[in-house]
N, C-alpha and C. Protein backbone atom coordinates (compact mmCIF):
# COMPACT_ATOMS: atom_id res chain seq x y z
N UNK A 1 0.82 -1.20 0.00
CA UNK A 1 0.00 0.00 0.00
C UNK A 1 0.86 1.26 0.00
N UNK A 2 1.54 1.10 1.02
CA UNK A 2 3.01 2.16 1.10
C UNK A 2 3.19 2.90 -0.67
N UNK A 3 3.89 1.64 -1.61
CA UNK A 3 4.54 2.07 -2.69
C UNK A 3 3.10 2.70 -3.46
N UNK A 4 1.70 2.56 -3.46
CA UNK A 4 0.92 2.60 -4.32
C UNK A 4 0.61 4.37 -3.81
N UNK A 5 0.53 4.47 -2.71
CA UNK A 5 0.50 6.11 -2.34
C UNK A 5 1.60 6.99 -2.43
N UNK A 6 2.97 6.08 -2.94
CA UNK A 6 3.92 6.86 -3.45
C UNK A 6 4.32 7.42 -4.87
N UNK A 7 3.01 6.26 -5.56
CA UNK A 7 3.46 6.38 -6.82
C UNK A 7 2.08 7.52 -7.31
N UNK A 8 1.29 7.56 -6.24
CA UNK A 8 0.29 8.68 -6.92
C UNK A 8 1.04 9.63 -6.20
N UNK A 9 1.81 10.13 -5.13
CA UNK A 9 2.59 11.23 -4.93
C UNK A 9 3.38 11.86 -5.85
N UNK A 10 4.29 10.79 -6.68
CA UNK A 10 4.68 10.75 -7.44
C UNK A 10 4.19 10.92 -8.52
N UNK A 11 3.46 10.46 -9.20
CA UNK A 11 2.66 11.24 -10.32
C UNK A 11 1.72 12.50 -10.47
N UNK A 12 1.19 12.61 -8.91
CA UNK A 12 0.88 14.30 -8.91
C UNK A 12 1.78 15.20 -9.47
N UNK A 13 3.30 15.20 -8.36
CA UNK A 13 3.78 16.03 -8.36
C UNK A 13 4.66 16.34 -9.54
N UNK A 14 4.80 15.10 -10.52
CA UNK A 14 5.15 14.90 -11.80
C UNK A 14 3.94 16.32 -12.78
N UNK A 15 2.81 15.55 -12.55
CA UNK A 15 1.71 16.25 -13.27
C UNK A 15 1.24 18.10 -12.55
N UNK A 16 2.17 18.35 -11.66
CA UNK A 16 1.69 19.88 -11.05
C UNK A 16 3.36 20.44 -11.94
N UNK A 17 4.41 19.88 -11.88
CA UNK A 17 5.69 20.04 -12.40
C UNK A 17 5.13 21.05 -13.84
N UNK A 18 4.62 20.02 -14.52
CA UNK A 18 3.98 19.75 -16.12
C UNK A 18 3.63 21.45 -16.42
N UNK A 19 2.56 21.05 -15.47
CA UNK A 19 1.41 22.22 -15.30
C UNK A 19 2.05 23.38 -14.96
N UNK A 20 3.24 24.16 -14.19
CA UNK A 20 3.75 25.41 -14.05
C UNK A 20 4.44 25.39 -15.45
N UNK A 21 4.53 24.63 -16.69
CA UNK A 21 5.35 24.96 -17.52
C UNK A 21 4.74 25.22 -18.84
N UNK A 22 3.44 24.94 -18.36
CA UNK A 22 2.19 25.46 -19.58
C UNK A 22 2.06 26.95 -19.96
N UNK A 23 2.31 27.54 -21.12
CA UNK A 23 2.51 29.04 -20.97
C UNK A 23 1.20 29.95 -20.86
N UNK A 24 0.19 29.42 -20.71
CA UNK A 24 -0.63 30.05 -20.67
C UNK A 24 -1.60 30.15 -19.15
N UNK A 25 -1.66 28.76 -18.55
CA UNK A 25 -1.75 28.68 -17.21
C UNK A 25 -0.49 28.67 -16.12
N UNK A 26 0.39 28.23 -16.92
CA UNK A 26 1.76 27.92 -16.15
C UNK A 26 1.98 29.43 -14.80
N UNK A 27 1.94 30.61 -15.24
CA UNK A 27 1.62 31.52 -14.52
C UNK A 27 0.66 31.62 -13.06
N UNK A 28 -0.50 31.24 -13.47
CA UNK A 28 -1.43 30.92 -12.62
C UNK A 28 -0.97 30.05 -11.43
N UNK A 29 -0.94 28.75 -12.76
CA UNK A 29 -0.71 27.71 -11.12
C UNK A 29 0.46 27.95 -10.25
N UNK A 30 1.60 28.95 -10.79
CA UNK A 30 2.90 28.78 -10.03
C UNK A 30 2.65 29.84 -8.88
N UNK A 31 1.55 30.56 -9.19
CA UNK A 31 1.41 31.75 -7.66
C UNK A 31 1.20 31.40 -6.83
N UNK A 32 2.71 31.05 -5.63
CA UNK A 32 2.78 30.99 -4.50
C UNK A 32 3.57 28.84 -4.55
N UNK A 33 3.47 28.86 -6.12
CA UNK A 33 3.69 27.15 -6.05
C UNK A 33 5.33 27.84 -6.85
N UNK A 34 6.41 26.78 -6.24
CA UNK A 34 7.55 26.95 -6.85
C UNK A 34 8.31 25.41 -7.42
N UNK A 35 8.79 25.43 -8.49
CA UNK A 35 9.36 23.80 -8.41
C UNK A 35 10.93 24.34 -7.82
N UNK A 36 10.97 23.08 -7.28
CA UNK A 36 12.42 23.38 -6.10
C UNK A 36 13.47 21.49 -6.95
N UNK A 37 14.62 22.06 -7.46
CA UNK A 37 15.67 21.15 -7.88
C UNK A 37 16.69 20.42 -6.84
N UNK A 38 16.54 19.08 -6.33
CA UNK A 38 17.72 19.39 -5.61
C UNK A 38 18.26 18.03 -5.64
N UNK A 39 20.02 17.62 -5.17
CA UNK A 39 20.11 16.06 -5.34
C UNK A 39 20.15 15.93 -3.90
N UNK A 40 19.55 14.35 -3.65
CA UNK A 40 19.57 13.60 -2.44
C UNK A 40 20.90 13.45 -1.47
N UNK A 41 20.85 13.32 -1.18
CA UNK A 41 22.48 13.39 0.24
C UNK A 41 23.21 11.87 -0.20
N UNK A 42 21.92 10.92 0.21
CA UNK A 42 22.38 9.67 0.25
C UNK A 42 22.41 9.01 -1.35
N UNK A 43 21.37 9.25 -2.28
CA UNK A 43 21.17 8.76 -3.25
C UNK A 43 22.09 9.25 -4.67
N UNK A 44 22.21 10.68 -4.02
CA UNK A 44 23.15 11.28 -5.41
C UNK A 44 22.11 11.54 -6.58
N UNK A 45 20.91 10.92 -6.17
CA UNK A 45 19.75 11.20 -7.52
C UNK A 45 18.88 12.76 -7.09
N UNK A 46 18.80 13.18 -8.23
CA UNK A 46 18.22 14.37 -8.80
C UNK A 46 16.96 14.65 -8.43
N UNK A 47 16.07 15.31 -7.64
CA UNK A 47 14.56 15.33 -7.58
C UNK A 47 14.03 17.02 -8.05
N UNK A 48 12.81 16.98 -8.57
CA UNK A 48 12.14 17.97 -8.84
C UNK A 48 10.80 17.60 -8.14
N UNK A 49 10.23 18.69 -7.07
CA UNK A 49 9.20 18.76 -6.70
C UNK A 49 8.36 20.17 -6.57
N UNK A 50 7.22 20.08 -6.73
CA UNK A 50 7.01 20.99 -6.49
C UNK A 50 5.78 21.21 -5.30
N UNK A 51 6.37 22.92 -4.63
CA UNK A 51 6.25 22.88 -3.02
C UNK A 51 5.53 24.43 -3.12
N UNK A 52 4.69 24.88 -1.88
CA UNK A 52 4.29 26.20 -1.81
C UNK A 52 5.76 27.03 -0.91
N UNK A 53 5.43 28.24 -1.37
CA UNK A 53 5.97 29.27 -1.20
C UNK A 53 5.77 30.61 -0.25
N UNK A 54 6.73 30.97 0.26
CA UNK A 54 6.14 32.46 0.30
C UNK A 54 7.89 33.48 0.20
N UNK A 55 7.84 34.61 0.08
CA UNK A 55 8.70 35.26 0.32
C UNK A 55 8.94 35.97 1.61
N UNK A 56 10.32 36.24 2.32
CA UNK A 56 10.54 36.86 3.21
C UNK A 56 11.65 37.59 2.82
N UNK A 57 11.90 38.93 2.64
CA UNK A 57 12.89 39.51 2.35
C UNK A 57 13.00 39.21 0.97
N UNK A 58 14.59 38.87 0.51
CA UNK A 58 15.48 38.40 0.13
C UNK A 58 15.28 36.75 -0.18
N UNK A 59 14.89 36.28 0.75
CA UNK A 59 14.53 34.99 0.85
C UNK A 59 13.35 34.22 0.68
N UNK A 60 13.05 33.11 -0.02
CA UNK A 60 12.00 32.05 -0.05
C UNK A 60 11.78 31.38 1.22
N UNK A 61 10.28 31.38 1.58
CA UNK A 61 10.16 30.03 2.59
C UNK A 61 9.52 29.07 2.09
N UNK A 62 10.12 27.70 2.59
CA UNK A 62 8.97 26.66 1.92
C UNK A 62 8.06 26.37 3.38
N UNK A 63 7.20 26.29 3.99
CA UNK A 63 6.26 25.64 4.86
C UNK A 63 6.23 23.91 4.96
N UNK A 64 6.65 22.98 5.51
CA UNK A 64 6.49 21.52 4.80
C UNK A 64 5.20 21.22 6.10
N UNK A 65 3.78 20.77 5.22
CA UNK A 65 3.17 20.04 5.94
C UNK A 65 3.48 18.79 6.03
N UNK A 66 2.37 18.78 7.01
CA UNK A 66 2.88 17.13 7.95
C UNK A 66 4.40 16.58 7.49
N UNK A 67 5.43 17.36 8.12
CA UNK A 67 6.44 16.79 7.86
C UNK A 67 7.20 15.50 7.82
N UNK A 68 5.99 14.83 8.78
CA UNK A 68 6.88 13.12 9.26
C UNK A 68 6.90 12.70 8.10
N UNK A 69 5.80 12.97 7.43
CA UNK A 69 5.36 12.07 6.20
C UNK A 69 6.28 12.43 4.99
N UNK A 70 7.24 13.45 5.25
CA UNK A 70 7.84 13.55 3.85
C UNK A 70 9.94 13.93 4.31
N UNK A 71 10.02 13.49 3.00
CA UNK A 71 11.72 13.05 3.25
C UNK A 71 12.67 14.20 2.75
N UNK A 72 12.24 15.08 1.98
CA UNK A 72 13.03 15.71 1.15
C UNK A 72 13.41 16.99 1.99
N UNK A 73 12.65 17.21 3.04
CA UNK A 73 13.58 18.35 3.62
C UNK A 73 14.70 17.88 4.34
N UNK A 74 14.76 16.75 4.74
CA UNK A 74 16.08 15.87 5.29
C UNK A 74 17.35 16.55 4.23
N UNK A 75 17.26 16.59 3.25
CA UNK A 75 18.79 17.09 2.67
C UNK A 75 19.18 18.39 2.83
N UNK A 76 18.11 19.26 3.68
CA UNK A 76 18.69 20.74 3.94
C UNK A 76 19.20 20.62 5.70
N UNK A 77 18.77 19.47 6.35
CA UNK A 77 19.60 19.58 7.79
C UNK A 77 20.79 20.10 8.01
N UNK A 78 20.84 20.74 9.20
CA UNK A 78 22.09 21.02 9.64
C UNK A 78 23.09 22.27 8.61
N UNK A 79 23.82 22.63 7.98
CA UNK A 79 24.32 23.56 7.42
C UNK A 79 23.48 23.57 6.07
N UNK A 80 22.92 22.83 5.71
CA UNK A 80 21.77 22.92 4.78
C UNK A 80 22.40 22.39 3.30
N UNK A 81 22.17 22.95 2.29
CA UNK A 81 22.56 22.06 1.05
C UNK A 81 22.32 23.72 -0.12
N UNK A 82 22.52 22.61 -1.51
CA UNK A 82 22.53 23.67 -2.71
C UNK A 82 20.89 23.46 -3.41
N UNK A 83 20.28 24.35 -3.61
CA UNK A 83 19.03 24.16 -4.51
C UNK A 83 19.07 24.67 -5.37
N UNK A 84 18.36 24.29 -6.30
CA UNK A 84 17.68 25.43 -7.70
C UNK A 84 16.24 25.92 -7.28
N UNK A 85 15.77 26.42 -8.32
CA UNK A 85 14.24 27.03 -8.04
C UNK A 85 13.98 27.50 -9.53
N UNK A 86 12.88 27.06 -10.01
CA UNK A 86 11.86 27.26 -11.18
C UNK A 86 10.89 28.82 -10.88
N UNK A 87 11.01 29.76 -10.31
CA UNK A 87 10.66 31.06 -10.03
C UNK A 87 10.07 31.75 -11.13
N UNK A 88 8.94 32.02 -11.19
CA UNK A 88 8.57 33.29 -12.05
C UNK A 88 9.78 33.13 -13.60
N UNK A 89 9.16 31.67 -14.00
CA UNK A 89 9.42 31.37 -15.08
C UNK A 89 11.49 31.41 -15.70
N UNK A 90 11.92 31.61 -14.09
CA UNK A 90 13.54 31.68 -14.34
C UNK A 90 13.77 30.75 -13.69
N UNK A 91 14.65 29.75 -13.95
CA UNK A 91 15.41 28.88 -12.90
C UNK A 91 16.61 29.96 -11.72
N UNK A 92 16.68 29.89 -10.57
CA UNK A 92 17.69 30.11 -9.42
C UNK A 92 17.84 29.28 -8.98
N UNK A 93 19.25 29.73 -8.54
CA UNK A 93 20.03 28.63 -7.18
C UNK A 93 20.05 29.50 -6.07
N UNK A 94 20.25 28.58 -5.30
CA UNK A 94 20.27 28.92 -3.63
C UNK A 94 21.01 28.25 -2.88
N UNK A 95 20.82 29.04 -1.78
CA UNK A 95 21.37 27.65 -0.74
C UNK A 95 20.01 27.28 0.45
N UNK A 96 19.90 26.04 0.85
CA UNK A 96 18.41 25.97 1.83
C UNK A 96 18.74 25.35 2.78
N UNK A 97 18.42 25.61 3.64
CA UNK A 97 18.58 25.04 5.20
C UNK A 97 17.13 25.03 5.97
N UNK A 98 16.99 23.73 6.20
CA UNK A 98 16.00 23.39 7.02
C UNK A 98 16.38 24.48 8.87
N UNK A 99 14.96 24.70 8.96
CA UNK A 99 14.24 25.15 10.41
C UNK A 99 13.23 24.19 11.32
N UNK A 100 13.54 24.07 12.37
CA UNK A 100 12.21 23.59 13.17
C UNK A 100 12.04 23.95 14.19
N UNK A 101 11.16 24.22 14.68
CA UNK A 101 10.04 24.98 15.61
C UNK A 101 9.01 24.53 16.12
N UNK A 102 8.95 24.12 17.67
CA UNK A 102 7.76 23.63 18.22
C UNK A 102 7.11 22.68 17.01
N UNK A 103 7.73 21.30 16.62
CA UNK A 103 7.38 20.99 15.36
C UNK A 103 7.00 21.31 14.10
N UNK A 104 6.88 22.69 14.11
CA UNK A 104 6.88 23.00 12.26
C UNK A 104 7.99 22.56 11.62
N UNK A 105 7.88 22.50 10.42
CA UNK A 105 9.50 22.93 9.55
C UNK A 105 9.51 23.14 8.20
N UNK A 106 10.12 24.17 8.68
CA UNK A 106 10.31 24.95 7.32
C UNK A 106 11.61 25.17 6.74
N UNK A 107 11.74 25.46 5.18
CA UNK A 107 13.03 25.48 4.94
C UNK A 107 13.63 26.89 4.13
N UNK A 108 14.45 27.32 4.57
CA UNK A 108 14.61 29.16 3.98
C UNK A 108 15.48 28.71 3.16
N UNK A 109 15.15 29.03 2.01
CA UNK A 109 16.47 29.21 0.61
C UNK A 109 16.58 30.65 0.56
N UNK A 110 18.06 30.81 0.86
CA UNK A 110 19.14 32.39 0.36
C UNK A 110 19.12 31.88 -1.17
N UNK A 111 18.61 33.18 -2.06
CA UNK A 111 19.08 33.02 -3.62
C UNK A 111 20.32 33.59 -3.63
N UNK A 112 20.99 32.71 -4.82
CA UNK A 112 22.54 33.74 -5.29
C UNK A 112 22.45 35.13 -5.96
């Protein structure tokens, strides 16, 4: 059951990917949605997902709900890691480092 709710995770977020790159809605759906590039720590493999947004400053926040349930902010622990970002139709890099707080967690990407 596990792999069968991973593979519709997986194909959502395949099919919301799709959808910010449509030029005519692509706009729409990306307000406040960003695709975020990054490779795994352990795996060395490549992921594209896409996550909500907001701005602070200078900086992106991502919000991660129900975090237990998801793995990918694990590669910004601790001094944090390198990202890209699909932004308002430009790719950026960053750097992102996971936060947590009275169990939230969130992750701030500095753009270059």
């Amino acid at each position: 059951m596990k792999n069968v709710v991973a593979l519709i995770g997986n194909g959502f977020n395949a099919g919301m990917v799709a959808l910010t790159k449509l030029p005519v809605i692509g706009s729409f759906v990306g307000r406040g949605l960003v695709v975020i590039t990054y490779k795994g720590r352990r795996s060395g493999k490549t992921f594209s997902i896409p996550v909500g947004y907001v701005r602070s400053g200078d900086d992106i926040v991502i919000g991660v709900a129900m975090p237990d349930k998801k793995t990918w902010w694990r590669n910004f622990l601790g001094e944090g890691g390198p990202i890209s970002l699909h932004l308002g139709g430009v790719d950026r890099s960053g750097h992102a480092v996971t936060q947590r707080d009275n169990g939230r967690v969130s992750v701030r990407v500095t753009l270059d």
